[in-house]
N, C-alpha and C. Protein backbone atom coordinates (compact mmCIF):
# COMPACT_ATOMS: atom_id res chain seq x y z
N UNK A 1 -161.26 84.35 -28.12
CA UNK A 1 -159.91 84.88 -28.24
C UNK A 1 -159.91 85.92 -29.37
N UNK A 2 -159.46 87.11 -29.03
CA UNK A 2 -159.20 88.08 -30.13
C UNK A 2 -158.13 87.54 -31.23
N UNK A 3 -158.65 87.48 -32.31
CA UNK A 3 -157.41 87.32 -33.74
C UNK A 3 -156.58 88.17 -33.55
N UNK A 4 -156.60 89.40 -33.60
CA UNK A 4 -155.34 90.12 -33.40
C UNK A 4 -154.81 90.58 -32.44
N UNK A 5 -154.69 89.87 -31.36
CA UNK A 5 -153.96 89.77 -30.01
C UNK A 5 -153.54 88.20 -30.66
N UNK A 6 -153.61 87.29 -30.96
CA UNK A 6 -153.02 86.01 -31.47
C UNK A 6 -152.06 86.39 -32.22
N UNK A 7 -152.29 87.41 -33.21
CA UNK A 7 -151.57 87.43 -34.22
C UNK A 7 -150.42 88.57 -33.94
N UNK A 8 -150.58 89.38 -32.86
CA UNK A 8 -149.31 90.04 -32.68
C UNK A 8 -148.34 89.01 -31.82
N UNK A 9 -148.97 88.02 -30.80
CA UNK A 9 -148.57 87.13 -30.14
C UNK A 9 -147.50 85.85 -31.36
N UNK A 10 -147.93 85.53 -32.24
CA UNK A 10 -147.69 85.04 -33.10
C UNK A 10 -146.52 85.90 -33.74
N UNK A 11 -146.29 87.28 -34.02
CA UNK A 11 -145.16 87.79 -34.54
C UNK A 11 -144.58 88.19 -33.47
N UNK A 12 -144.85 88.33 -32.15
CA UNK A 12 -143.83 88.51 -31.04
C UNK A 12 -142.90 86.98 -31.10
N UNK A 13 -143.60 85.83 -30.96
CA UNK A 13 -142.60 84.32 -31.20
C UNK A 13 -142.11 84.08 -32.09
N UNK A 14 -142.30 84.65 -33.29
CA UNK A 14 -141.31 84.54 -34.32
C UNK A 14 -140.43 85.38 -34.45
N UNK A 15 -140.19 86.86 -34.06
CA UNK A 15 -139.43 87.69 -33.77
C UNK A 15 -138.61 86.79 -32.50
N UNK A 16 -138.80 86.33 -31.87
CA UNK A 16 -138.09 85.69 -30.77
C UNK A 16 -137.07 84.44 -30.80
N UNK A 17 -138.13 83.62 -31.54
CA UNK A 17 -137.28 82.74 -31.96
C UNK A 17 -136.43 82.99 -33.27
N UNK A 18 -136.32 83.99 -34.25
CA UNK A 18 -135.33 84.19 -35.42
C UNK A 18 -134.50 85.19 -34.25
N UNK A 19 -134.38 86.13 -33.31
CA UNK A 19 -133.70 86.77 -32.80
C UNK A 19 -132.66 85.92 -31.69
N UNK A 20 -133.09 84.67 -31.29
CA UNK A 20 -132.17 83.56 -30.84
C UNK A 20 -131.37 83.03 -31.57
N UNK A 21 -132.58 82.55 -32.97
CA UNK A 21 -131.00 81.82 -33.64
C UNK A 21 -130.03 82.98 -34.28
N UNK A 22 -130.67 83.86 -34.63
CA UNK A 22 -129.70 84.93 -35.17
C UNK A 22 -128.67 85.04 -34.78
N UNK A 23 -128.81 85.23 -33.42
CA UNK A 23 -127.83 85.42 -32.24
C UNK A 23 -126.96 84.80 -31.66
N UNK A 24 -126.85 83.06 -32.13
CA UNK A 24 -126.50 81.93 -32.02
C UNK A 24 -126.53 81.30 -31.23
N UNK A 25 -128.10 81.21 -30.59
CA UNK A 25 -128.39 80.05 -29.40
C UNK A 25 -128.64 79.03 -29.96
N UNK A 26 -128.59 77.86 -29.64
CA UNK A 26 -128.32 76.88 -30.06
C UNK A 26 -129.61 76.47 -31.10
N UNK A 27 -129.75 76.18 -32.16
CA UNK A 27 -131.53 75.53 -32.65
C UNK A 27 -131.68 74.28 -32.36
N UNK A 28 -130.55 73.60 -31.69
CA UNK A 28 -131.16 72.32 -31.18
C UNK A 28 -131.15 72.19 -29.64
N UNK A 29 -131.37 72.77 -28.79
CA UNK A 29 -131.09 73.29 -27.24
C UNK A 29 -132.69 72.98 -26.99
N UNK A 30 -132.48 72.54 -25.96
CA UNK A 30 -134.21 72.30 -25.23
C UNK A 30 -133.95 73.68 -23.92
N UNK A 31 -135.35 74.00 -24.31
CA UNK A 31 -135.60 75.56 -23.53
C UNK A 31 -136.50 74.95 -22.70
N UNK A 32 -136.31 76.21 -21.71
CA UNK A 32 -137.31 76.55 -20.44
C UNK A 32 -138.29 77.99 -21.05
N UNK A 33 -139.32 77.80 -21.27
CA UNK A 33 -140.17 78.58 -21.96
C UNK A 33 -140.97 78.81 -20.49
N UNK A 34 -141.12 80.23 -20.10
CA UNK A 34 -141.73 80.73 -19.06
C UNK A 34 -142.88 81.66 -19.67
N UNK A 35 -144.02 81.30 -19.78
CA UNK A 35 -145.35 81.91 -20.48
C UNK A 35 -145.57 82.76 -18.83
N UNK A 36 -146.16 83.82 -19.11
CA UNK A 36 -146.60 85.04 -18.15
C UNK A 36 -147.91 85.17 -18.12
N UNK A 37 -148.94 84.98 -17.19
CA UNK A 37 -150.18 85.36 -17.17
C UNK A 37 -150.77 86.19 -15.62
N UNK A 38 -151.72 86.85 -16.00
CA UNK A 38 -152.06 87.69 -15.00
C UNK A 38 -153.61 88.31 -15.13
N UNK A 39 -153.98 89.15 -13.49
CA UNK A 39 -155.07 89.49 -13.69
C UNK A 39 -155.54 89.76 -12.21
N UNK A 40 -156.43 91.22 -12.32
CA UNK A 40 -157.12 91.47 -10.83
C UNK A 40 -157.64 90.36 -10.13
N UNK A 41 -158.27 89.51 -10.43
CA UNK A 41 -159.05 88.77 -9.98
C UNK A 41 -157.89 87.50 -9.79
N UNK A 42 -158.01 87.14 -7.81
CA UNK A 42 -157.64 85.91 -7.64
C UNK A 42 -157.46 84.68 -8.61
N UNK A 43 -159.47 84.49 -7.93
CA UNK A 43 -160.02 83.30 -8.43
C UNK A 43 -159.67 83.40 -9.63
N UNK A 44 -159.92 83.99 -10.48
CA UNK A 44 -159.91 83.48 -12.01
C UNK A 44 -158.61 83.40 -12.54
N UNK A 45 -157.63 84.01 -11.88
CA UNK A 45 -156.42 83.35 -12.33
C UNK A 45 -155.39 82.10 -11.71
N UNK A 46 -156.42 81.97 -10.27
CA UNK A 46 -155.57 80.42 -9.67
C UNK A 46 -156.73 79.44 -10.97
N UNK A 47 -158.01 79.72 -11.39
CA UNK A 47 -158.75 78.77 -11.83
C UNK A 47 -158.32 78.71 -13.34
N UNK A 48 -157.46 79.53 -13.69
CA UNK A 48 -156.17 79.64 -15.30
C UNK A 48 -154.99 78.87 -14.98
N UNK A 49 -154.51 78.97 -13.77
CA UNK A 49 -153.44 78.18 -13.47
C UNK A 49 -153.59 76.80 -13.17
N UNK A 50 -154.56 76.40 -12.81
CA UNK A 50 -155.83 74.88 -12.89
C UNK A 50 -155.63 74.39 -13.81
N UNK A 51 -155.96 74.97 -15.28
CA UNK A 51 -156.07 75.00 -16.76
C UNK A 51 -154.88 74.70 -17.10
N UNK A 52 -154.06 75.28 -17.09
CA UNK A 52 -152.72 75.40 -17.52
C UNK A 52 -151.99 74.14 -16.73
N UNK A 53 -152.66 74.02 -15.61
CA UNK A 53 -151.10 72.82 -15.08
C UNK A 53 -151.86 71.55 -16.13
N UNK A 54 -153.07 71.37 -15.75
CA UNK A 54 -154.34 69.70 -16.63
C UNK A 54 -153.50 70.19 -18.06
N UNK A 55 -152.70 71.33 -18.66
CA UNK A 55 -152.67 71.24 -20.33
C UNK A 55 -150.84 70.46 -19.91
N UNK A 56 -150.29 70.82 -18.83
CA UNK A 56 -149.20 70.16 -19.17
C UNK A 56 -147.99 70.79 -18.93
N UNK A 57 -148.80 72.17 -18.29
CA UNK A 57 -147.40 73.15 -17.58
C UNK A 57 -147.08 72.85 -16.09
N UNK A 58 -145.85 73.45 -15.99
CA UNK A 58 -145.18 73.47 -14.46
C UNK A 58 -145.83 75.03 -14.26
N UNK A 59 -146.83 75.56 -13.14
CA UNK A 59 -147.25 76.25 -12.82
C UNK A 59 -146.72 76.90 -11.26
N UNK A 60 -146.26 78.02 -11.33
CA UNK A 60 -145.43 78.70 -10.38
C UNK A 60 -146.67 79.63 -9.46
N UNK A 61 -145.76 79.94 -8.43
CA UNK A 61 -147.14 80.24 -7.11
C UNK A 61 -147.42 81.83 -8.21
N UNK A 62 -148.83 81.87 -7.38
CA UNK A 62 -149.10 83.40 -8.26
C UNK A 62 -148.61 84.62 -6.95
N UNK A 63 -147.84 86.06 -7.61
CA UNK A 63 -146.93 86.77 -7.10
C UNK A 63 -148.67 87.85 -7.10
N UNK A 64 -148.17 88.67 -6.28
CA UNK A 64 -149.10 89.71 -6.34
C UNK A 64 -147.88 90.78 -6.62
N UNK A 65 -148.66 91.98 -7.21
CA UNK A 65 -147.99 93.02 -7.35
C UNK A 65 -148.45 94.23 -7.74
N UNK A 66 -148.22 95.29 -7.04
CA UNK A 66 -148.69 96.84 -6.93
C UNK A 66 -148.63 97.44 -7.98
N UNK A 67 -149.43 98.09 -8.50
CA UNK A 67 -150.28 99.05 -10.09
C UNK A 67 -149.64 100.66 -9.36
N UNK A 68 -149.20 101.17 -10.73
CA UNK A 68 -149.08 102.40 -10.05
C UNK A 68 -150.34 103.37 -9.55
N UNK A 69 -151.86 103.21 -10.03
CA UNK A 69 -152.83 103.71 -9.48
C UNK A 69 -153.29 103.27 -8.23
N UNK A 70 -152.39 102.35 -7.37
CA UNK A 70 -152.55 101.79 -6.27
C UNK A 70 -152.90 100.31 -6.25
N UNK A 71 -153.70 99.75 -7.69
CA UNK A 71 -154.39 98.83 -7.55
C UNK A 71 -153.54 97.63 -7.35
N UNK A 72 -154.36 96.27 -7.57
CA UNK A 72 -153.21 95.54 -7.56
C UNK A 72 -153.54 94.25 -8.48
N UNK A 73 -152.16 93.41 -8.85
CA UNK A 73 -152.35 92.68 -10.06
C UNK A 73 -151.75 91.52 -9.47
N UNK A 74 -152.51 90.40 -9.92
CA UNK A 74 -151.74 89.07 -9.67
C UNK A 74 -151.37 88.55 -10.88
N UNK A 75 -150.25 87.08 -10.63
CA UNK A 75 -149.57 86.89 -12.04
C UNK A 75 -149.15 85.83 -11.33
N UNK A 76 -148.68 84.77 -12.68
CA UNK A 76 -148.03 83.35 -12.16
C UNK A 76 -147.29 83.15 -13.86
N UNK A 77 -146.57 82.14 -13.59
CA UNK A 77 -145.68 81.65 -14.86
C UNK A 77 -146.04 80.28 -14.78
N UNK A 78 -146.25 79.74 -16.64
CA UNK A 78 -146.72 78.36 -16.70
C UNK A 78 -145.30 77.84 -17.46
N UNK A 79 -144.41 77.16 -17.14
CA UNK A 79 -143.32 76.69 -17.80
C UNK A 79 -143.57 75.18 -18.28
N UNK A 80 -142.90 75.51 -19.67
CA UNK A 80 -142.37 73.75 -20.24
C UNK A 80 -140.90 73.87 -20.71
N UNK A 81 -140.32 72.98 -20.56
CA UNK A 81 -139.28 72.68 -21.29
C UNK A 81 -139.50 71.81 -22.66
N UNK A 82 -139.13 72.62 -23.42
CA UNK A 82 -139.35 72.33 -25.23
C UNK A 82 -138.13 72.94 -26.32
N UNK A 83 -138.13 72.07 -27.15
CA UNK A 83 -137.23 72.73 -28.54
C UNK A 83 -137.38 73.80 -28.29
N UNK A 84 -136.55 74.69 -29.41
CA UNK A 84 -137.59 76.03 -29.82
C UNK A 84 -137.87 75.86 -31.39
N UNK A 85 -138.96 74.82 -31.12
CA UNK A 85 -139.85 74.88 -32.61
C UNK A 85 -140.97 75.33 -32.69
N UNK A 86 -141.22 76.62 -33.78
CA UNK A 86 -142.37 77.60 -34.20
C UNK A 86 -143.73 77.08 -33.83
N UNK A 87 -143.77 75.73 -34.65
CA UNK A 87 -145.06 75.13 -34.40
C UNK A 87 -145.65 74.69 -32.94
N UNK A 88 -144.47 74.08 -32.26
CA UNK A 88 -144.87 73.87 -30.84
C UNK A 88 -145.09 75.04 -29.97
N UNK A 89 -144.34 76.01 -29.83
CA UNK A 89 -144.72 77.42 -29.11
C UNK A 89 -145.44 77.76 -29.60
N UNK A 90 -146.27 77.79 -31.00
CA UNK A 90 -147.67 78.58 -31.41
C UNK A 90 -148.89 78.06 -30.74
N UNK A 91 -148.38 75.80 -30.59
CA UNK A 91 -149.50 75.52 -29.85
C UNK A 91 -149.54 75.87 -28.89
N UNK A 92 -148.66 76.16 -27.56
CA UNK A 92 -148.55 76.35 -26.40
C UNK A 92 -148.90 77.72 -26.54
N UNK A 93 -148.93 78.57 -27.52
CA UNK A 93 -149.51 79.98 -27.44
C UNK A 93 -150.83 79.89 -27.40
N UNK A 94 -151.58 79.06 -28.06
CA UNK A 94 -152.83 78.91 -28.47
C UNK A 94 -153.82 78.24 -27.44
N UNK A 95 -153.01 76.84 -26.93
CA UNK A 95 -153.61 76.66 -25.65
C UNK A 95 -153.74 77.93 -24.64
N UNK A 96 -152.59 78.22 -24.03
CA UNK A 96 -152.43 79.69 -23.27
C UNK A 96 -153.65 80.69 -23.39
N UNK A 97 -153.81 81.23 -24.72
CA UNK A 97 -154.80 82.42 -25.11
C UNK A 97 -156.18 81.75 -25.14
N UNK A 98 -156.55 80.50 -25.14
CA UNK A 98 -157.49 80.13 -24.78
C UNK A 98 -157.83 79.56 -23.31
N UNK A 99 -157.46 79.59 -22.53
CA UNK A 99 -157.18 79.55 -21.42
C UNK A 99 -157.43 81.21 -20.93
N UNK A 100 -156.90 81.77 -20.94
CA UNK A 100 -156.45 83.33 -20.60
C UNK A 100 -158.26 83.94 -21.01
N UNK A 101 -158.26 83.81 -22.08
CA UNK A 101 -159.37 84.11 -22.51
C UNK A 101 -160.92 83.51 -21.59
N UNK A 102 -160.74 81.91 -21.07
CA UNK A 102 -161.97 81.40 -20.56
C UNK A 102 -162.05 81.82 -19.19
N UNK A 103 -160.76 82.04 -18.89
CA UNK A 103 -161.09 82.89 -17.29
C UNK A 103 -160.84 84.46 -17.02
N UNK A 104 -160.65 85.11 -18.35
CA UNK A 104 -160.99 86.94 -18.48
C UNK A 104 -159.36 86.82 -17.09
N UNK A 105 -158.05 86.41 -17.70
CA UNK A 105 -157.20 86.71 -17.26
C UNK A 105 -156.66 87.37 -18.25
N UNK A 106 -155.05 87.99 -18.35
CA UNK A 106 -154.64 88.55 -19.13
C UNK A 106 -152.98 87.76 -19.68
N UNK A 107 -153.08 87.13 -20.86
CA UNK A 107 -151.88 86.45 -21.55
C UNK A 107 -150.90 87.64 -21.57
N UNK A 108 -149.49 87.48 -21.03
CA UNK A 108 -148.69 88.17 -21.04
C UNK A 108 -147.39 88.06 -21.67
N UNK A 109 -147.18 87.54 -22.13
CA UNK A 109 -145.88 86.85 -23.22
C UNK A 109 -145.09 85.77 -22.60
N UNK A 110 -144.50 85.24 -23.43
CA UNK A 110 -143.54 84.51 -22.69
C UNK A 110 -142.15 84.88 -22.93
N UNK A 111 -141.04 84.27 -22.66
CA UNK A 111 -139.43 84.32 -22.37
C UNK A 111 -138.67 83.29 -22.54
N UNK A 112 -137.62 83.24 -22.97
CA UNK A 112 -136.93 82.00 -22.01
C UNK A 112 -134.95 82.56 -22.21
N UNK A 113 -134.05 81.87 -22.23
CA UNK A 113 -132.80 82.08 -21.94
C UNK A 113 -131.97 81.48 -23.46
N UNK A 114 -130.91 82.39 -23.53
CA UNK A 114 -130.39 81.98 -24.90
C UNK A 114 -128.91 81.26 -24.04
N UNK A 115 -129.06 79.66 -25.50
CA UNK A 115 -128.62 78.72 -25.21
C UNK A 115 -127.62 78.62 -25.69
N UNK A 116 -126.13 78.87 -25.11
CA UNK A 116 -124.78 78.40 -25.72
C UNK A 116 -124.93 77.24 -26.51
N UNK A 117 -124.15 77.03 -28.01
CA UNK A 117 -124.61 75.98 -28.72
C UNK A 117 -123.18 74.83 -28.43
N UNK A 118 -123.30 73.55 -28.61
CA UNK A 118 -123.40 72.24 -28.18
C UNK A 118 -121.88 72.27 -29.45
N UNK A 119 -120.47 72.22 -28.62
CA UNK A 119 -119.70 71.41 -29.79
C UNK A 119 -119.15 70.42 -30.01
């Protein structure tokens, strides 16, 4: 795994999660965290999505989709529902990029939905 692909990955989730609570989604709201992965190659990304379901994700069918040089890219989403606590999305980052990394797929960020807070 490249350190600094971790480490921009690492200030993309903390930019994410201070830009939620900023914003006033809830900090005690359980999220749907949708991690993005992708890559030319089939096999090696149904054999990432293998990886990813044995770590504990809900793994979504992989989408194909057209490159503007014609080529073409496949992709799937590994979801958990979790807090949004730093430490737990860094592990789920970390599993992910090692994963991504053992099958030369490509880690693509993740997402999830801001949570009206609870009164």
């Amino acid at each position: 795994m490249n350190i600094d692909e971790r480490d921009e990955w690492l200030d993309f989730t903390n930019e994410i999660v201070d830009a939620l609570i900023n914003d006033g989604s809830d900090p005690t709201g359980t999220y749907t965290i949708e991690h993005h992965l992708a890559g030319q190659n089939f096999d090696m990304l149904e054999k990432a999505a293998v990886d990813a379901f044995k770590a504990g994700f809900e793994v979504g069918d992989a989408e194909e989709m057209p490159l503007d040089d014609g080529g073409i890219i496949f992709s799937f989403d590994a979801v958990v529902t979790r807090p949004l606590k730093r430490d737990t999305l860094i592990e789920d980052l970390d599993v992910l990029l090692k994963i991504a990394d053992k099958h030369k797929v490509h880690y693509d960020g993740w997402g999830t939905q801001y949570i009206e807070p609870t009164q």
